[in-house]
Protein backbone atom coordinates (compact mmCIF):
# COMPACT_ATOMS: atom_id res chain seq x y z
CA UNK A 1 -7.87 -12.43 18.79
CA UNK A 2 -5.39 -11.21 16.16
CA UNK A 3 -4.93 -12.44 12.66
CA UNK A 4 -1.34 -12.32 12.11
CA UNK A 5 0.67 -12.95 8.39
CA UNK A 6 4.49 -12.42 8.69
CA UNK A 7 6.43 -12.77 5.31
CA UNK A 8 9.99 -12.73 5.01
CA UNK A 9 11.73 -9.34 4.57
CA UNK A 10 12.95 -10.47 0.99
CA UNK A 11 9.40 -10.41 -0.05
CA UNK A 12 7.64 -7.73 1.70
CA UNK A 13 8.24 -4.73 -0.42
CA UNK A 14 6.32 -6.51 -3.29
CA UNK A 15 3.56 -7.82 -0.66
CA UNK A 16 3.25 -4.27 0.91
CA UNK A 17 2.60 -3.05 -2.60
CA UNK A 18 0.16 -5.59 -3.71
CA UNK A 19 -1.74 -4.54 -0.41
CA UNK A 20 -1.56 -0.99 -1.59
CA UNK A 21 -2.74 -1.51 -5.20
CA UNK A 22 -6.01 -3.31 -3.63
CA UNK A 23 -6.71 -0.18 -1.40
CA UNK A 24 -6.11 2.10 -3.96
CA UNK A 25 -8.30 0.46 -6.39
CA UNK A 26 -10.86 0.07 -3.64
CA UNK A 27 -11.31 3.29 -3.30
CA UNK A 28 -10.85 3.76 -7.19
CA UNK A 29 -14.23 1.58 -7.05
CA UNK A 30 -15.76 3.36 -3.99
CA UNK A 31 -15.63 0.09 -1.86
CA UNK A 32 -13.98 1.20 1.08
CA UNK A 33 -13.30 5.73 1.84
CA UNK A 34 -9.97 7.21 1.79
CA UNK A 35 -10.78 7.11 5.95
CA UNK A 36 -10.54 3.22 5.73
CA UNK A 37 -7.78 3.07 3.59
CA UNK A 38 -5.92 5.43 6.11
CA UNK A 39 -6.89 2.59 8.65
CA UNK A 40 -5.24 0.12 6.61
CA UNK A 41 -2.05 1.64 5.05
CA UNK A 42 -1.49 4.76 4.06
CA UNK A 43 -0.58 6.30 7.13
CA UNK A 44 2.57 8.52 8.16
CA UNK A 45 3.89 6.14 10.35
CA UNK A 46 3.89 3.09 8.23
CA UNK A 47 5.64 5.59 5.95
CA UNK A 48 8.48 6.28 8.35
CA UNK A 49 8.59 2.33 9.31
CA UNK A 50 9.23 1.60 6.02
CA UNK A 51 11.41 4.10 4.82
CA UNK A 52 13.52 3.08 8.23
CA UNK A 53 13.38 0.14 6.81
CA UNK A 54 15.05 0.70 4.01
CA UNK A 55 12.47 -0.08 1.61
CA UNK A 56 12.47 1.72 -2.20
CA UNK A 57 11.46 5.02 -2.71
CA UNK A 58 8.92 4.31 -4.97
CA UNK A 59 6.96 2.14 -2.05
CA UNK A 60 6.94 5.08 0.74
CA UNK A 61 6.72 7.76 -2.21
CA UNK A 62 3.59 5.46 -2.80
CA UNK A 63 2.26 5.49 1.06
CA UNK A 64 2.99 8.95 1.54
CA UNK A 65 0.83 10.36 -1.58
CA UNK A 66 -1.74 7.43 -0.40
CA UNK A 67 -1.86 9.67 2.98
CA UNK A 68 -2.52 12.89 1.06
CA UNK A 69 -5.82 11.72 -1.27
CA UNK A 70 -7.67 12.99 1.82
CA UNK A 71 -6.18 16.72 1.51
CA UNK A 72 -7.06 15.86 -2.42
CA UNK A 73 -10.45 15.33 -1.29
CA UNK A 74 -11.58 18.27 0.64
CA UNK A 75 -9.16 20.84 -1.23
CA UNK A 76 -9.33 19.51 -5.11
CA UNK A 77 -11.89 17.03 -5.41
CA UNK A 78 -11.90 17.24 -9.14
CA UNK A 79 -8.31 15.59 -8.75
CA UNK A 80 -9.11 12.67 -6.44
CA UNK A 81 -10.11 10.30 -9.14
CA UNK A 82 -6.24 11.01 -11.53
CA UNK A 83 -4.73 11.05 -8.63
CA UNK A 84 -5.92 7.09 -7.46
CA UNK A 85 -5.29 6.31 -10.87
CA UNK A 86 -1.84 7.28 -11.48
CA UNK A 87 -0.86 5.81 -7.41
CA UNK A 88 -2.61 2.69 -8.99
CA UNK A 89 -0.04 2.96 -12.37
CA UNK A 90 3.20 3.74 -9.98
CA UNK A 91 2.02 0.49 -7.69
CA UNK A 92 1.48 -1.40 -10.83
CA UNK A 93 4.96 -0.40 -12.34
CA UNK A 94 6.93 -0.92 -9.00
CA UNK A 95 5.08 -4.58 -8.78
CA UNK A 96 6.13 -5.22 -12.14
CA UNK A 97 9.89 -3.95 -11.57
CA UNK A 98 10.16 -6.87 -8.99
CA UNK A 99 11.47 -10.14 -8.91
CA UNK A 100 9.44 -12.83 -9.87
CA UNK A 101 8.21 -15.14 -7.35
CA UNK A 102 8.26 -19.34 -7.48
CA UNK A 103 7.82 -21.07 -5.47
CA UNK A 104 6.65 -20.84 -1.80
CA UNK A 105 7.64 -18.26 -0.04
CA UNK A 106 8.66 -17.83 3.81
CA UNK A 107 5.48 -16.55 5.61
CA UNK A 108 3.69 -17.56 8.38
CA UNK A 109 0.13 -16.79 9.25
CA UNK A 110 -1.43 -17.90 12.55
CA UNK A 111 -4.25 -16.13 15.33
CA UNK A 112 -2.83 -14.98 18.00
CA UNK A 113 -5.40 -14.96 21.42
């Protein structure tokens, strides 16, 4: 079974990036590893999809520097923490940047068997 939440292109910039900022400050809080949050999001090809997509800059400059806090890891360490928190401040300032949202919004969210 597969949980499945669509969301209307319109909105899915600003949903993609609240995903992010939870990840990021997930691992900021050593809930989940850089490994999990590679599982989730930050990978190259939800980089490419997106910037296919058309999506900002700032988003899959965002994903691809999320993909790179492992090589921060093993090679500068020291690093790892600034480097969550500024990807946390960009995610923050790119959320803020967009529209506000009233309403409901077209998503859809169903299991799939």
């Amino acid at each position: 079974m597969r949980f499945n939440y669509s969301i209307d292109n319109e909105h899915a910039e600003k949903f993609i990036s609240l995903l992010a900022l939870g990840v990021l400050y997930s691992i900021k809080e050593k809930a989940i590893s850089i490994d999990e949050a590679e599982v989730f999001i930050f990978t190259p090809s939800t980089s490419r999809i997106l910037n296919e997509a058309g999506y900002s800059n700032a988003l899959v400059d965002i994903i691809d520097s999320g993909c790179e806090l492992e090589d921060v890891a093993d090679l500068i360490p020291e690093r790892l923490t600034d480097n969550v928190k500024d990807l946390i401040s960009k995610t923050l300032s790119l959320i803020r940047a967009s529209d506000y949202i009233a309403g409901t919004i077209d998503k859809k969210i169903n299991l799939i068997e």
